[in-house]
N, C-alpha and C. Protein backbone atom coordinates (compact mmCIF):
# COMPACT_ATOMS: atom_id res chain seq x y z
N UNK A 1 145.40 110.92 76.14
CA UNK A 1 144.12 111.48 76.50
C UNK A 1 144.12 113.00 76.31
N UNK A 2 145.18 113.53 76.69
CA UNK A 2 145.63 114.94 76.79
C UNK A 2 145.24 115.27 75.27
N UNK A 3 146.10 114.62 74.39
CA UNK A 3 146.21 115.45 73.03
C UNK A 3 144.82 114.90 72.55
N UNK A 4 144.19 113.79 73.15
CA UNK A 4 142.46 113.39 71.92
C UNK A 4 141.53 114.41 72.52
N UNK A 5 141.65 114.99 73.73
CA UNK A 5 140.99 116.34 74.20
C UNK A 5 141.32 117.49 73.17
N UNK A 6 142.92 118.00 73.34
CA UNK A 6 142.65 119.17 72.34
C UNK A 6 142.50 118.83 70.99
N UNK A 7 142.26 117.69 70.12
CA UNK A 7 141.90 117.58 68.59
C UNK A 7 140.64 117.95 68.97
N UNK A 8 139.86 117.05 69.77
CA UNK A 8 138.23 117.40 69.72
C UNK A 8 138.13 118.89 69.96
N UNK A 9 138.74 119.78 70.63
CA UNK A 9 138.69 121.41 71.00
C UNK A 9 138.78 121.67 69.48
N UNK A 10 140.07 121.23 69.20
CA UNK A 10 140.19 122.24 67.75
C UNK A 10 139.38 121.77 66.85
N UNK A 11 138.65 120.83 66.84
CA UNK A 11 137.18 120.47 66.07
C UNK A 11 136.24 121.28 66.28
N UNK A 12 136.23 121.37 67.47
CA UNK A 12 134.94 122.00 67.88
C UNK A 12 134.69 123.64 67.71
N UNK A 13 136.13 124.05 67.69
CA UNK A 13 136.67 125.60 67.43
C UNK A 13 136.49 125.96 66.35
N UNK A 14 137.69 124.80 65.44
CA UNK A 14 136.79 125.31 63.83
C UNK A 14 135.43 124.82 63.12
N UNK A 15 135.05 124.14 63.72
CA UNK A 15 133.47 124.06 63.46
C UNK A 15 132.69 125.24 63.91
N UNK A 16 132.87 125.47 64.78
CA UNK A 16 132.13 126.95 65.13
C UNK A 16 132.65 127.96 64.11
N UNK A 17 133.66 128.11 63.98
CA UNK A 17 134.40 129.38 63.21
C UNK A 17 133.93 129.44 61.78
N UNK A 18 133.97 128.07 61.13
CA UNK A 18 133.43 127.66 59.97
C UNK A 18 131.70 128.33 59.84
N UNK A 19 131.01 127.92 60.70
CA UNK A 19 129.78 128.13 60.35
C UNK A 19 129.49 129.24 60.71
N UNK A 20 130.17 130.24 61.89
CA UNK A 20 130.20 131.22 62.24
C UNK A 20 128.79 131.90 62.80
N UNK A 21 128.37 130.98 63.27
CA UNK A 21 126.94 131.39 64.44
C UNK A 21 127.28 131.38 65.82
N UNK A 22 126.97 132.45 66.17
CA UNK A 22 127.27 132.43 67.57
C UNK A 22 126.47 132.55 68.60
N UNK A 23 126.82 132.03 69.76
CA UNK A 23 125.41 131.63 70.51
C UNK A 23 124.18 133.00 70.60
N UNK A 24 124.76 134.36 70.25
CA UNK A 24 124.31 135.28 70.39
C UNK A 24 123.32 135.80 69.66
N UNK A 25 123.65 135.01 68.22
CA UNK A 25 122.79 135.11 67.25
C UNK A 25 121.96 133.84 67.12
N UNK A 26 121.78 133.10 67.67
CA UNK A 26 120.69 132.29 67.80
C UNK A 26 119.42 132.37 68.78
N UNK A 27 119.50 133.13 69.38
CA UNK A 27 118.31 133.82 69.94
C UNK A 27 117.74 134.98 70.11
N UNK A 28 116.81 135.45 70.07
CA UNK A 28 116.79 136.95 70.17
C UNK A 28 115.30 137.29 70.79
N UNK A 29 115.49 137.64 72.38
CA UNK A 29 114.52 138.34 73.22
C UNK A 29 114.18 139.41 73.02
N UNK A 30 113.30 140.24 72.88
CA UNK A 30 112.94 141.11 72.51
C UNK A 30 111.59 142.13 73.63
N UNK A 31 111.55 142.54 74.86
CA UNK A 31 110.82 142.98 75.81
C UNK A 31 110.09 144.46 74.86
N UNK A 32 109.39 145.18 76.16
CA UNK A 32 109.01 146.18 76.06
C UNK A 32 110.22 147.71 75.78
N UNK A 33 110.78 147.13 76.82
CA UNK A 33 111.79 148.31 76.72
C UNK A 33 113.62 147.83 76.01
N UNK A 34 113.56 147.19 75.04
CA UNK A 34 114.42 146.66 73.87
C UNK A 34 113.80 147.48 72.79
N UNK A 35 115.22 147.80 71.96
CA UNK A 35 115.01 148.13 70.61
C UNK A 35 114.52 146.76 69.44
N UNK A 36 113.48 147.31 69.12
CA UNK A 36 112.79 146.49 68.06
C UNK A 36 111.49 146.33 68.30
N UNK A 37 111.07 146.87 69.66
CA UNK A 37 109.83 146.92 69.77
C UNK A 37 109.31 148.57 69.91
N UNK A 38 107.80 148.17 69.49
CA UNK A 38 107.52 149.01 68.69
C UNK A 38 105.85 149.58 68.96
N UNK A 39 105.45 150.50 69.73
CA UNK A 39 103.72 150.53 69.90
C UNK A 39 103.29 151.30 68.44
N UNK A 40 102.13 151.40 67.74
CA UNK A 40 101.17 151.46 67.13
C UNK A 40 101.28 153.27 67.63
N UNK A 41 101.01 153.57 68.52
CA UNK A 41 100.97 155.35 68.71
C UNK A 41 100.88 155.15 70.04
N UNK A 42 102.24 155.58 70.39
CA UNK A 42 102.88 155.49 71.92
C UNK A 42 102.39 156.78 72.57
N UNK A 43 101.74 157.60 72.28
CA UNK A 43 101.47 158.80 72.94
C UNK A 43 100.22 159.24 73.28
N UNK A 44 99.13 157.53 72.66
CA UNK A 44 97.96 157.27 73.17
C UNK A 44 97.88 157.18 74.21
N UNK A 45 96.77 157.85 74.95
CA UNK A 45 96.30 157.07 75.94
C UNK A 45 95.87 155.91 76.34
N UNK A 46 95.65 155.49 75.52
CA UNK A 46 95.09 153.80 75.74
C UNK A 46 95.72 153.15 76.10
N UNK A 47 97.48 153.21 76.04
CA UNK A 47 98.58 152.81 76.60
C UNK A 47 98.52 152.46 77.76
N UNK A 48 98.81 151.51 78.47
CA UNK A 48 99.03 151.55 80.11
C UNK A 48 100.36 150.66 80.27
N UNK A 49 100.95 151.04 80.67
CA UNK A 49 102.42 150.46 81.14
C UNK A 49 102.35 149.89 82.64
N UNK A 50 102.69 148.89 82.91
CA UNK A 50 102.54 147.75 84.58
C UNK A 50 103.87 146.89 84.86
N UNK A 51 104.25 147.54 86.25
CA UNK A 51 105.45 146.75 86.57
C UNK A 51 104.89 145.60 87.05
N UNK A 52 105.49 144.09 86.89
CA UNK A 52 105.49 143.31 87.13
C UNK A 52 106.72 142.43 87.12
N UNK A 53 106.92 141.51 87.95
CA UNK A 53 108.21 140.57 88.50
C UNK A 53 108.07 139.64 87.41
N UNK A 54 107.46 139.25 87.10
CA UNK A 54 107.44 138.15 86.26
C UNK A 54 107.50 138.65 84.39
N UNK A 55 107.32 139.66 84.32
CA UNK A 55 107.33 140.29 83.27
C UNK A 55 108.74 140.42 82.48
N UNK A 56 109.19 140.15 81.20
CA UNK A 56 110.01 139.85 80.49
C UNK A 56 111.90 141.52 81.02
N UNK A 57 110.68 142.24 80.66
CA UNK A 57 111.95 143.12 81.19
C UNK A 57 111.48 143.97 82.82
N UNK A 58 110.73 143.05 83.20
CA UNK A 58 109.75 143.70 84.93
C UNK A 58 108.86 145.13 84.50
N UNK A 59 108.42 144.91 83.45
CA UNK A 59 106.89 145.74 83.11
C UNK A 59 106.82 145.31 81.67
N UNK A 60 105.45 145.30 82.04
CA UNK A 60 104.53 145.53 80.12
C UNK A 60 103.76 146.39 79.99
N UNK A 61 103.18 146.70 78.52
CA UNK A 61 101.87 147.37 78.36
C UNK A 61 100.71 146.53 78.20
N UNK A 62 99.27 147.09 79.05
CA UNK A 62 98.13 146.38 78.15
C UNK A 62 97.65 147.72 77.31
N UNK A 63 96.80 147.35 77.11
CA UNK A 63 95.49 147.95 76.29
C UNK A 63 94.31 148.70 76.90
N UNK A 64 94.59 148.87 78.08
CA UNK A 64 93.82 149.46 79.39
C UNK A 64 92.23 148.74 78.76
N UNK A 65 91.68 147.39 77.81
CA UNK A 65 90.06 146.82 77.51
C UNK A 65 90.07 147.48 76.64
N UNK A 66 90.47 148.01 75.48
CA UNK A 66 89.92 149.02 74.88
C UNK A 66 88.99 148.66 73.48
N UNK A 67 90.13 146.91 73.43
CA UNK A 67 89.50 146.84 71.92
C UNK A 67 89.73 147.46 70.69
N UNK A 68 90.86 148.10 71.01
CA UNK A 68 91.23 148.65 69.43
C UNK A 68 92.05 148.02 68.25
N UNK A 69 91.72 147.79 67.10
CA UNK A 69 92.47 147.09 65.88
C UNK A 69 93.43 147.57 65.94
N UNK A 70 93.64 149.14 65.88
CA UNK A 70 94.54 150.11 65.47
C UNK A 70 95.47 150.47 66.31
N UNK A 71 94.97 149.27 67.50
CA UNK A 71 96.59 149.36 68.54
C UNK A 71 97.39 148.32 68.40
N UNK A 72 98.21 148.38 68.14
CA UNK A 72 98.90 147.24 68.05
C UNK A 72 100.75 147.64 68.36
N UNK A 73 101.77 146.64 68.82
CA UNK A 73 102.93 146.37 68.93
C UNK A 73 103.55 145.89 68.22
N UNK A 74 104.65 145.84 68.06
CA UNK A 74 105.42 145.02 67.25
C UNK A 74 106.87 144.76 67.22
N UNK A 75 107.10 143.53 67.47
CA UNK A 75 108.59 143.01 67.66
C UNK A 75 109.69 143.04 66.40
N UNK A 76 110.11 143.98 65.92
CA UNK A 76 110.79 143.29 64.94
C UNK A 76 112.56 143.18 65.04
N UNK A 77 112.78 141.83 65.14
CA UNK A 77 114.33 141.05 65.51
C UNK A 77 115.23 141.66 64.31
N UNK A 78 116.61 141.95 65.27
CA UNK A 78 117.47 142.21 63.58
C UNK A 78 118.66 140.76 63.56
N UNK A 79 118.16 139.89 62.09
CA UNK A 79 118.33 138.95 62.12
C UNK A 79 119.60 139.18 61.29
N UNK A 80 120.45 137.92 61.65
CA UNK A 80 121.95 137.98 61.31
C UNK A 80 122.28 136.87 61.05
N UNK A 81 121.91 135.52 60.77
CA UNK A 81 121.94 134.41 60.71
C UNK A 81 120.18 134.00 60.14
N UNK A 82 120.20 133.90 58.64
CA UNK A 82 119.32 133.34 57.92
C UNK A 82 118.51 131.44 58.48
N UNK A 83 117.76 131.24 58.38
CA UNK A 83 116.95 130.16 58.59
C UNK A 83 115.76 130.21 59.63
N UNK A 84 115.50 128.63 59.52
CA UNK A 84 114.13 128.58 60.43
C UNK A 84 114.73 128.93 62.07
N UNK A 85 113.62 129.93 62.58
CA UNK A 85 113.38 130.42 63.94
C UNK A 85 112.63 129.92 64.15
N UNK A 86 112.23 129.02 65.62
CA UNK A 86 111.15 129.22 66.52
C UNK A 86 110.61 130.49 67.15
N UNK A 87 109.59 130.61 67.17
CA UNK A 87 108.65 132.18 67.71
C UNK A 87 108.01 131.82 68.88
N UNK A 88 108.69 132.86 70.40
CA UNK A 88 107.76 132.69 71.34
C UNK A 88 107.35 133.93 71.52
N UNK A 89 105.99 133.98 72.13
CA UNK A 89 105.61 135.29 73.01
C UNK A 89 105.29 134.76 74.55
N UNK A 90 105.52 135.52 75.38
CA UNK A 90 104.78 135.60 76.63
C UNK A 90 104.54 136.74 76.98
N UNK A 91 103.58 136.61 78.07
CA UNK A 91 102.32 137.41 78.52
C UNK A 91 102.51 137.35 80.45
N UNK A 92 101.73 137.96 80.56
CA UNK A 92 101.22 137.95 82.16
C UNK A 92 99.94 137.35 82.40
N UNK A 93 99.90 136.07 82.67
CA UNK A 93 97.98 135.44 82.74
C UNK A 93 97.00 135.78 83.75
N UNK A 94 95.97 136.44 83.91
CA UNK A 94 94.97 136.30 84.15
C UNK A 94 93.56 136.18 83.83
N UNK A 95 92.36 136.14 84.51
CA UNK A 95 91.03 135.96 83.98
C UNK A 95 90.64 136.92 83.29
N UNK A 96 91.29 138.12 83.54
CA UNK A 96 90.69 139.13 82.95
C UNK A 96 91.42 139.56 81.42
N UNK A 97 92.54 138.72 80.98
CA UNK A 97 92.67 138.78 79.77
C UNK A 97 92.34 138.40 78.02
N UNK A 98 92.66 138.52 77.38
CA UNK A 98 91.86 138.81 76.02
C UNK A 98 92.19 136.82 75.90
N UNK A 99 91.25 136.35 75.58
CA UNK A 99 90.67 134.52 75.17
C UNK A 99 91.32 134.71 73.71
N UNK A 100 91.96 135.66 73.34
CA UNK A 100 91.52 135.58 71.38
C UNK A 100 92.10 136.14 70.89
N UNK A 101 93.88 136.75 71.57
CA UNK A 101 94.19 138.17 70.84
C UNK A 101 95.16 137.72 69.59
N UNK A 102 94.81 138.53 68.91
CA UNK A 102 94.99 138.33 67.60
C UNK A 102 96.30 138.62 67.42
N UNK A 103 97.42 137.99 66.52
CA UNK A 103 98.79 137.75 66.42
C UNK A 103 99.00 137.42 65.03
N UNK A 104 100.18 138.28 64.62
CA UNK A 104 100.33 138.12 63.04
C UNK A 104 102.10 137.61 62.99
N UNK A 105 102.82 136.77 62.28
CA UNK A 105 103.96 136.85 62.10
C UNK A 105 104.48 137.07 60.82
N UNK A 106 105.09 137.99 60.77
CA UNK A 106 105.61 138.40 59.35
C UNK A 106 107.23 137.30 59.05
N UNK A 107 107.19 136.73 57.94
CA UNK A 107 108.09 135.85 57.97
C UNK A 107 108.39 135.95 56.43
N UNK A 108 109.81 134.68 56.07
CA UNK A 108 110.42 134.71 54.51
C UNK A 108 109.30 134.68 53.98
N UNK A 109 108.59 133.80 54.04
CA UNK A 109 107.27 133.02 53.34
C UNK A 109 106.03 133.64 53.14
N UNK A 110 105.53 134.64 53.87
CA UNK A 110 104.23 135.20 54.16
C UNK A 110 104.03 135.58 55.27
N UNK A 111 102.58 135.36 55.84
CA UNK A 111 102.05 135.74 57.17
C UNK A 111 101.13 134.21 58.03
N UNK A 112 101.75 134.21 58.67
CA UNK A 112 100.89 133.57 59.55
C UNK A 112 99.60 134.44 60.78
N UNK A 113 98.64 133.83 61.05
CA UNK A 113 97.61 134.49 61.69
C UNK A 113 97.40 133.60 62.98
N UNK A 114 97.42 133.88 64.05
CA UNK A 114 97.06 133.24 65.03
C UNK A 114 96.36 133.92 66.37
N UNK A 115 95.67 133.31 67.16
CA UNK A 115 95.19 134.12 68.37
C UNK A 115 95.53 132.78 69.34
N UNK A 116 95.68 133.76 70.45
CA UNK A 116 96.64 133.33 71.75
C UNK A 116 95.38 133.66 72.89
N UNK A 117 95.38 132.76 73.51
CA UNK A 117 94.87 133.07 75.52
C UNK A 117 95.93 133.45 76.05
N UNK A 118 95.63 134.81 76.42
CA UNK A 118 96.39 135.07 77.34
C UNK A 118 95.87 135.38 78.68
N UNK A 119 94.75 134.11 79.19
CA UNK A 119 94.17 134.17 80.37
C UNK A 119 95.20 132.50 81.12
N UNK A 120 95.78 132.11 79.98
CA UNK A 120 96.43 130.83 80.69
C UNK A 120 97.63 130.88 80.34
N UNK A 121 99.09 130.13 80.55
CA UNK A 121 100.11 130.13 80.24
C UNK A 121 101.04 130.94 80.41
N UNK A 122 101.12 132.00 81.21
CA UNK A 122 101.56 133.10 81.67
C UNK A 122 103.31 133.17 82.11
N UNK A 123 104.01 133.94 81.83
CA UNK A 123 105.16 134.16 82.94
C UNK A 123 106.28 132.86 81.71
N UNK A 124 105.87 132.95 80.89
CA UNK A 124 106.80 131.85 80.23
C UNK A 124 106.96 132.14 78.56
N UNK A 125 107.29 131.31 77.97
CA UNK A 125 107.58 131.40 76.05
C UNK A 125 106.58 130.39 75.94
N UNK A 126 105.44 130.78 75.40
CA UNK A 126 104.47 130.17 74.47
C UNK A 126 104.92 129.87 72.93
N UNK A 127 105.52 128.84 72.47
CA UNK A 127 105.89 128.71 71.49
C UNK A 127 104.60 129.27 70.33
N UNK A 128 104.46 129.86 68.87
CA UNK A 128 103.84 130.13 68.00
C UNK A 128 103.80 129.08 67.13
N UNK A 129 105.22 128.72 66.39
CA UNK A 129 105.40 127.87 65.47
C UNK A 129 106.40 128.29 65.17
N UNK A 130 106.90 127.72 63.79
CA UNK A 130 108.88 127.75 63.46
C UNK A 130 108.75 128.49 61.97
N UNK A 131 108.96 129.33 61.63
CA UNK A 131 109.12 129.92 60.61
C UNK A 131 110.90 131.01 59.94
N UNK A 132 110.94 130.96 58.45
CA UNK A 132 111.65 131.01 58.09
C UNK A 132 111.89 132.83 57.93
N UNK A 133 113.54 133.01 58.27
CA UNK A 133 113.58 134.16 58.72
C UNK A 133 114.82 135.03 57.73
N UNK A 134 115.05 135.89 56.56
CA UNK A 134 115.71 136.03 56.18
C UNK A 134 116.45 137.18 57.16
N UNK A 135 118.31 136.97 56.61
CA UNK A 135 118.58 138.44 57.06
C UNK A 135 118.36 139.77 57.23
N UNK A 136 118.23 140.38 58.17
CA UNK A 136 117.72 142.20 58.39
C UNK A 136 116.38 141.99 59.12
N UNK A 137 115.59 143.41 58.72
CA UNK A 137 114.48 142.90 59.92
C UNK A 137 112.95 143.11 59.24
N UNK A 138 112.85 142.40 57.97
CA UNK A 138 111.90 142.08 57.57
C UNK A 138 110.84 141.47 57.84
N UNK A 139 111.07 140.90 59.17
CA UNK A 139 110.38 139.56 59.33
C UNK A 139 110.04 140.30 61.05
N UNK A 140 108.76 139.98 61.52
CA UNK A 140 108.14 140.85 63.10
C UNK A 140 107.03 140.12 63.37
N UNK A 141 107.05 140.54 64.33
CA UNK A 141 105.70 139.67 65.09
C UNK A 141 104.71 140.69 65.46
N UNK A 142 103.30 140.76 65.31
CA UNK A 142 102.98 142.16 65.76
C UNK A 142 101.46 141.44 66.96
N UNK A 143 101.01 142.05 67.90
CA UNK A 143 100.26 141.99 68.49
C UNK A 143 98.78 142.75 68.47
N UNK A 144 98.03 142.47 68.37
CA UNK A 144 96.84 143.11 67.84
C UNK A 144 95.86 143.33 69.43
N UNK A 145 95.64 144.86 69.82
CA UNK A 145 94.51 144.94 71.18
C UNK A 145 93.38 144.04 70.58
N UNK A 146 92.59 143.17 71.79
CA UNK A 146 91.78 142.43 71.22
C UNK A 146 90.86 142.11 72.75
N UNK A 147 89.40 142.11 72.48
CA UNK A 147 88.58 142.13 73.56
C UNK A 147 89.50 141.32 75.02
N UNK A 148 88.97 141.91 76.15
CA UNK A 148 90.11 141.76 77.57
C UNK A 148 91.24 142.53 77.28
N UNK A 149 91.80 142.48 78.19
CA UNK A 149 92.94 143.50 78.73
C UNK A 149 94.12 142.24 77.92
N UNK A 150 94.66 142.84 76.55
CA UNK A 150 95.93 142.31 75.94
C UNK A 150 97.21 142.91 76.44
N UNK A 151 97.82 141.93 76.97
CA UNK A 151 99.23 142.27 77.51
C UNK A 151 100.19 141.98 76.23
N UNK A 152 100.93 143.21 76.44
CA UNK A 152 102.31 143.55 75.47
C UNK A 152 103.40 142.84 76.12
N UNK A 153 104.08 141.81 75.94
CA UNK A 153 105.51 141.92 76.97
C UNK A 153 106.72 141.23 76.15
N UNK A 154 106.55 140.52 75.50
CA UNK A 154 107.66 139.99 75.10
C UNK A 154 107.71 138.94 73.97
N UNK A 155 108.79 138.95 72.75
CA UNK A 155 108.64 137.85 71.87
C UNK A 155 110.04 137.43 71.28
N UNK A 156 110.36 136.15 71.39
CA UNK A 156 111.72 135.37 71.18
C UNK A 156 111.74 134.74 69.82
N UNK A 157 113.26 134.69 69.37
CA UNK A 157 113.07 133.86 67.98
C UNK A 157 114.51 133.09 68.04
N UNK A 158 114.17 132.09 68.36
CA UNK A 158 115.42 131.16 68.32
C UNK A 158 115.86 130.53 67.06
N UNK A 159 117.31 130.14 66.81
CA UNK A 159 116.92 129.74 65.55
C UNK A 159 117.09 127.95 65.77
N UNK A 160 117.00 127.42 65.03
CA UNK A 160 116.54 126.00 65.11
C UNK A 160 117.12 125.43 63.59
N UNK A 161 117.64 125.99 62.63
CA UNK A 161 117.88 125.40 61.64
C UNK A 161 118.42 126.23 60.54
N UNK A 162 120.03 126.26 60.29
CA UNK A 162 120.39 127.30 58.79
C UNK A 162 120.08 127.28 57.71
């Protein structure tokens, strides 16, 4: 029993070593206050920064309502392990947030376009969809201010497939 334990170890050792992904590089969180994120013109006022408990690194930015195109964030992961990622963002939910905010993912393939409620689903990873992610950091997620108060807080990319 002893020795069919360590064959399966040393299977399992050089299987890892072989493919050489490590749990570290299969995910990648990305908050407000992490490198890779990124405001549109941080020295706007329109900026508003909010501590919150539930918040990815315990504060985000909104958009103080403003409605601007030309504000926008942006996550971009430095990827080290090529293939399909899953894409989450989360938010902070309330009524008073944007029904519609507009979300772009820059990926191997192109762009995807999507808009998110961020009046529901709050405090968690809203999956986007699974897209393909080459090495370096070509590939970002960006957040677009969009009517209601758009919360900035956080976006994940797991990978799911080499």
């Amino acid at each position: 029993m002893k020795r069919r334990m360590s064959a399966l170890l040393c299977l399992f050792v050089l299987g890892f070593v072989v493919t050489g992904v490590a749990a570290a590089d299969t995910v990648i969180s990305i908050g407000i206050k992490d490198p890779g994120f990124e405001r549109s013109d941080p020295a706007s006022s329109f900026w508003r920064g909010t501590a919150h408990k539930d918040a990815l690194n315990g504060s985000y930015y909104h958009d103080n309502q403003y409605d601007r195109p030309d504000l926008y964030a942006t996550w971009t992961p430095t990827i080290t392990v090529s293939g399909k990622y899953n894409v989450y963002m989360r938010w902070i939910a309330h009524p008073n947030r944007s029904s519609a905010a507009l979300v772009h993912v820059v990926h191997k393939n192109g762009r995807a376009e999507f808009q998110v409620n961020q009046r529901e689903n709050g405090a968690q990873w809203n999956l986007l969809g699974q897209f393909e992610f080459a090495v370096g950091t070509s590939g970002y997620v960006r957040l677009y201010s969009s009517p209601g108060y758009t919360i900035f807080d956080g976006v994940r990319f797991q990978l799911v497939e080499e």
